[in-house]
N, C-alpha and C. Protein backbone atom coordinates (compact mmCIF):
# COMPACT_ATOMS: atom_id res chain seq x y z
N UNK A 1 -49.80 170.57 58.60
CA UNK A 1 -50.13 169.17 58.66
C UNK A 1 -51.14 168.96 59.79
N UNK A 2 -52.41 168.39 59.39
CA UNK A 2 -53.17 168.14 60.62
C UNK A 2 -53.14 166.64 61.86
N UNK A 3 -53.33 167.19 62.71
CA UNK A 3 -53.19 166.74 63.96
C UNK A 3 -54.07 165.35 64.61
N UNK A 4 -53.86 164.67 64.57
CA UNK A 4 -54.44 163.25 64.80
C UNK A 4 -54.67 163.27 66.44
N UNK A 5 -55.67 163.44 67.10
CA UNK A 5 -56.02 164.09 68.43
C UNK A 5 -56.89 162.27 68.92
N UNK A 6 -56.39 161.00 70.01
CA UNK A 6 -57.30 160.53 70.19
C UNK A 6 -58.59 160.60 71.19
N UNK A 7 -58.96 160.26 72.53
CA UNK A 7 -59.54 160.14 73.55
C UNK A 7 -59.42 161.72 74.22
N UNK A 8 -59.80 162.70 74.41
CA UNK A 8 -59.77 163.76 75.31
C UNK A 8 -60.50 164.09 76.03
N UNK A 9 -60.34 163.77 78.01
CA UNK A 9 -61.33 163.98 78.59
C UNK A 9 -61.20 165.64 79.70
N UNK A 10 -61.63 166.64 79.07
CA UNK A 10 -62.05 167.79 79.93
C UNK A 10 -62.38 167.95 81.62
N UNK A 11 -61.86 167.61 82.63
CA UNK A 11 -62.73 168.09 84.04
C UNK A 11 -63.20 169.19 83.88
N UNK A 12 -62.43 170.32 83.80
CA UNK A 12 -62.78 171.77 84.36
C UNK A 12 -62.00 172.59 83.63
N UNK A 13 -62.45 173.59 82.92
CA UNK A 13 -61.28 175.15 83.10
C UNK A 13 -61.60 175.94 83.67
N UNK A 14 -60.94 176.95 83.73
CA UNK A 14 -60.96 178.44 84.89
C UNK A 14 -62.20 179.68 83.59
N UNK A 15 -62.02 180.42 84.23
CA UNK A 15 -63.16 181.32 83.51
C UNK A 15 -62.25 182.02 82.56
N UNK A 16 -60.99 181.71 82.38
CA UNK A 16 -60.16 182.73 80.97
C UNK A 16 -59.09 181.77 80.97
N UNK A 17 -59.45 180.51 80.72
CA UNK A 17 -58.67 179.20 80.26
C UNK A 17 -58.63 179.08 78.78
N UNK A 18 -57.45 179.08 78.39
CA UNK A 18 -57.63 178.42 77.06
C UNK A 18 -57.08 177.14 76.62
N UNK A 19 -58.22 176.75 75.47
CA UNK A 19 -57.85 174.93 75.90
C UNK A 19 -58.03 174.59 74.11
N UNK A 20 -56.64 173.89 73.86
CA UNK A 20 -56.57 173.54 72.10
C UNK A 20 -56.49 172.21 72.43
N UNK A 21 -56.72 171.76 71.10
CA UNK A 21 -56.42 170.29 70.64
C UNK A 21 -56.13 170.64 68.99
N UNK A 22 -54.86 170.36 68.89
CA UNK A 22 -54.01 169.95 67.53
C UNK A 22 -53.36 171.37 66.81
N UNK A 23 -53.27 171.65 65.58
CA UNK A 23 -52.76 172.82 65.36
C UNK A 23 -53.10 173.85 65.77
N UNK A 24 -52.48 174.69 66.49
CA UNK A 24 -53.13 175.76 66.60
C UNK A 24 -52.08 176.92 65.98
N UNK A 25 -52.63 178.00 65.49
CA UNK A 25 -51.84 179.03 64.93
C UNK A 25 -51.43 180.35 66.03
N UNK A 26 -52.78 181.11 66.50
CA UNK A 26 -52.41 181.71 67.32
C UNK A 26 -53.47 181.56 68.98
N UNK A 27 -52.65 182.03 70.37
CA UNK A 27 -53.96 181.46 71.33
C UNK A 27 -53.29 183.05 71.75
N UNK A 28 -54.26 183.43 72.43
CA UNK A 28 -54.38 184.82 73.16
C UNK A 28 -55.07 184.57 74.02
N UNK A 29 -54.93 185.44 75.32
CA UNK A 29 -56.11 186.22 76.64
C UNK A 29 -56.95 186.46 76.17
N UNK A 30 -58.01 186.82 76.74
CA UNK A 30 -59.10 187.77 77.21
C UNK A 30 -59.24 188.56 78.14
N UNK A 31 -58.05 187.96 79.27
CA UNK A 31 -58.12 188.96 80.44
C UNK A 31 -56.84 188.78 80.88
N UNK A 32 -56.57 189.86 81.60
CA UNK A 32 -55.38 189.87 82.42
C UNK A 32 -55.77 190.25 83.68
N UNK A 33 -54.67 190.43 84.57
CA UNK A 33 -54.95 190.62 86.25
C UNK A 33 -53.12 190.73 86.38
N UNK A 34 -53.43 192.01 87.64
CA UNK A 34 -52.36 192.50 88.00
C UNK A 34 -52.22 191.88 89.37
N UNK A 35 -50.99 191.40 90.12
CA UNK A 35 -50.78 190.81 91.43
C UNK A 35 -49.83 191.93 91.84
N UNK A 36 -49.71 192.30 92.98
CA UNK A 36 -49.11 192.84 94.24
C UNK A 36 -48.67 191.82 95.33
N UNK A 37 -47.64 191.89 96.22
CA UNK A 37 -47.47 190.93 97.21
C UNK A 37 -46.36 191.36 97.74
N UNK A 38 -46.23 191.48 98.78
CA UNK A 38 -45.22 191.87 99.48
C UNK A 38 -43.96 190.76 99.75
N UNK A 39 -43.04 191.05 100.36
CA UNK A 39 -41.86 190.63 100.44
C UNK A 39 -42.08 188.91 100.96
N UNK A 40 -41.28 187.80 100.21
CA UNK A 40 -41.95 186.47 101.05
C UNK A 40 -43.02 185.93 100.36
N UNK A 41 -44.13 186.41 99.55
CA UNK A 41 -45.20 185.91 99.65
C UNK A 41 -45.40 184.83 98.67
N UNK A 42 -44.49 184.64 97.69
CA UNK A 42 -44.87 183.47 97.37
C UNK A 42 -44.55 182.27 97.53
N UNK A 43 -43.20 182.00 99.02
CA UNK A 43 -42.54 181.21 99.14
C UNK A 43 -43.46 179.86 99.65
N UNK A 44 -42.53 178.80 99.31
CA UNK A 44 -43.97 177.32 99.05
C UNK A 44 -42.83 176.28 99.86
N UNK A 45 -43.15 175.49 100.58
CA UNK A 45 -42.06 174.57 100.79
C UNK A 45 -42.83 174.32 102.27
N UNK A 46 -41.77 173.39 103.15
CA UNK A 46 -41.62 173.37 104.55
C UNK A 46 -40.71 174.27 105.20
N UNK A 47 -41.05 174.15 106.54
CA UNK A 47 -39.98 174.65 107.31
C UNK A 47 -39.51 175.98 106.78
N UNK A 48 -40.21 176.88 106.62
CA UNK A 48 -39.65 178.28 105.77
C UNK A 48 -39.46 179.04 106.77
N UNK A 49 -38.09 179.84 106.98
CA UNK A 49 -38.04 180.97 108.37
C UNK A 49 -38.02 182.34 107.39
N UNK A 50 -38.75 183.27 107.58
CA UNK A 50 -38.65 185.12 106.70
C UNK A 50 -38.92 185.58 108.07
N UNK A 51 -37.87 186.50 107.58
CA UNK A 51 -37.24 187.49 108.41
C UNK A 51 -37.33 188.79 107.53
N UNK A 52 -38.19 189.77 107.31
CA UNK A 52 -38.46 190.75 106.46
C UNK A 52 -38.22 192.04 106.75
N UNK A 53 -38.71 191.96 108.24
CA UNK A 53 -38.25 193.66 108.89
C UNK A 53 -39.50 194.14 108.29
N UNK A 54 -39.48 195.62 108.00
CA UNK A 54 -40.30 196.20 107.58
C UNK A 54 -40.00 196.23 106.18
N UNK A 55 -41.51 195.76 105.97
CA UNK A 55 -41.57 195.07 104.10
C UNK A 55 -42.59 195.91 103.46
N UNK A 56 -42.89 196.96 102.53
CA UNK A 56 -44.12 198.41 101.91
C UNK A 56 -43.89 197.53 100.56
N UNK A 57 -44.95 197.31 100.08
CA UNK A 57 -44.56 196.76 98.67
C UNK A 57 -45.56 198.08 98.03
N UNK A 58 -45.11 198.40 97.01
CA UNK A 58 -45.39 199.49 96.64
C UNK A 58 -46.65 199.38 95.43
N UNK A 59 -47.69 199.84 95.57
CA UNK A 59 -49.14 199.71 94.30
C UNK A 59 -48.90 200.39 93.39
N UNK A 60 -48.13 201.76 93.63
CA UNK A 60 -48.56 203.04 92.61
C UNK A 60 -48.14 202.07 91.18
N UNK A 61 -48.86 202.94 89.88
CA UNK A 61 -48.83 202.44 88.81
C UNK A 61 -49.34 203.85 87.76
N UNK A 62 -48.35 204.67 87.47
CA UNK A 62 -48.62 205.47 86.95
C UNK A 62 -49.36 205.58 85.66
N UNK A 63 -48.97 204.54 85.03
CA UNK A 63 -49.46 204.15 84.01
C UNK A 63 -50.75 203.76 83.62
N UNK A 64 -51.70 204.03 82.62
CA UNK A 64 -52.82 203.39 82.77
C UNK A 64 -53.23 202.12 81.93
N UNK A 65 -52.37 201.58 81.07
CA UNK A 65 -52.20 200.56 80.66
C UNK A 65 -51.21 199.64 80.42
N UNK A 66 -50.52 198.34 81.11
CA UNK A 66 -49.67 197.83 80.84
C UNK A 66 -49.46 196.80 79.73
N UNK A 67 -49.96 196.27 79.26
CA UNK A 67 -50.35 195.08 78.02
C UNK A 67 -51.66 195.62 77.70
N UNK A 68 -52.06 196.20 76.70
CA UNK A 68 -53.35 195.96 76.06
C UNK A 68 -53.51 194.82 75.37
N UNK A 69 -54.78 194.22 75.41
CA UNK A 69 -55.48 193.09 75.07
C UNK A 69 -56.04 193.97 73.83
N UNK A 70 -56.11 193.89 72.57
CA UNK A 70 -56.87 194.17 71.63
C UNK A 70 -56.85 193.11 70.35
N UNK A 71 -58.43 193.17 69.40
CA UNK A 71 -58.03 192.73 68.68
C UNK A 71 -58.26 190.96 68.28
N UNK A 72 -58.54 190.40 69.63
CA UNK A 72 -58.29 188.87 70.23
C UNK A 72 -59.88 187.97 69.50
N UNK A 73 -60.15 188.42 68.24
CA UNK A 73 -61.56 187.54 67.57
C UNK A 73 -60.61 186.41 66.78
């Protein structure tokens, strides 16, 4: 059933944003990105006390692909 979409105003997307209006069937990436961060790092708030000691967050990644992206026309 199609989608009755009125007024839509755009500011900005990011450079691997994806942006629908009304049915959509399937949405996929184009890119991915791997994050690392050590112990603490994404905590958000006030008043935050970390106490970590000694914190090694570890990179290795034996693997050479974790999600392949294929396929995405």
């Amino acid at each position: 059933m199609p989608a009755i979409v009125g007024v839509v105003q755009v500011i900005s997307l990011g450079t691997s944003a994806v942006f629908n209006i009304g049915d959509v069937y399937k949405v996929t990436p184009y890119s991915t990105t791997k994050t690392y961060s050590g112990a603490g790092s994404f905590n958000t708030g006030d008043n935050i006390s970390l106490y970590n000691g000694n914190s090694i967050t570890n990179t290795y990644d034996s693997d050479v692909t974790d999600q392949p992206i294929l396929f995405n026309i």
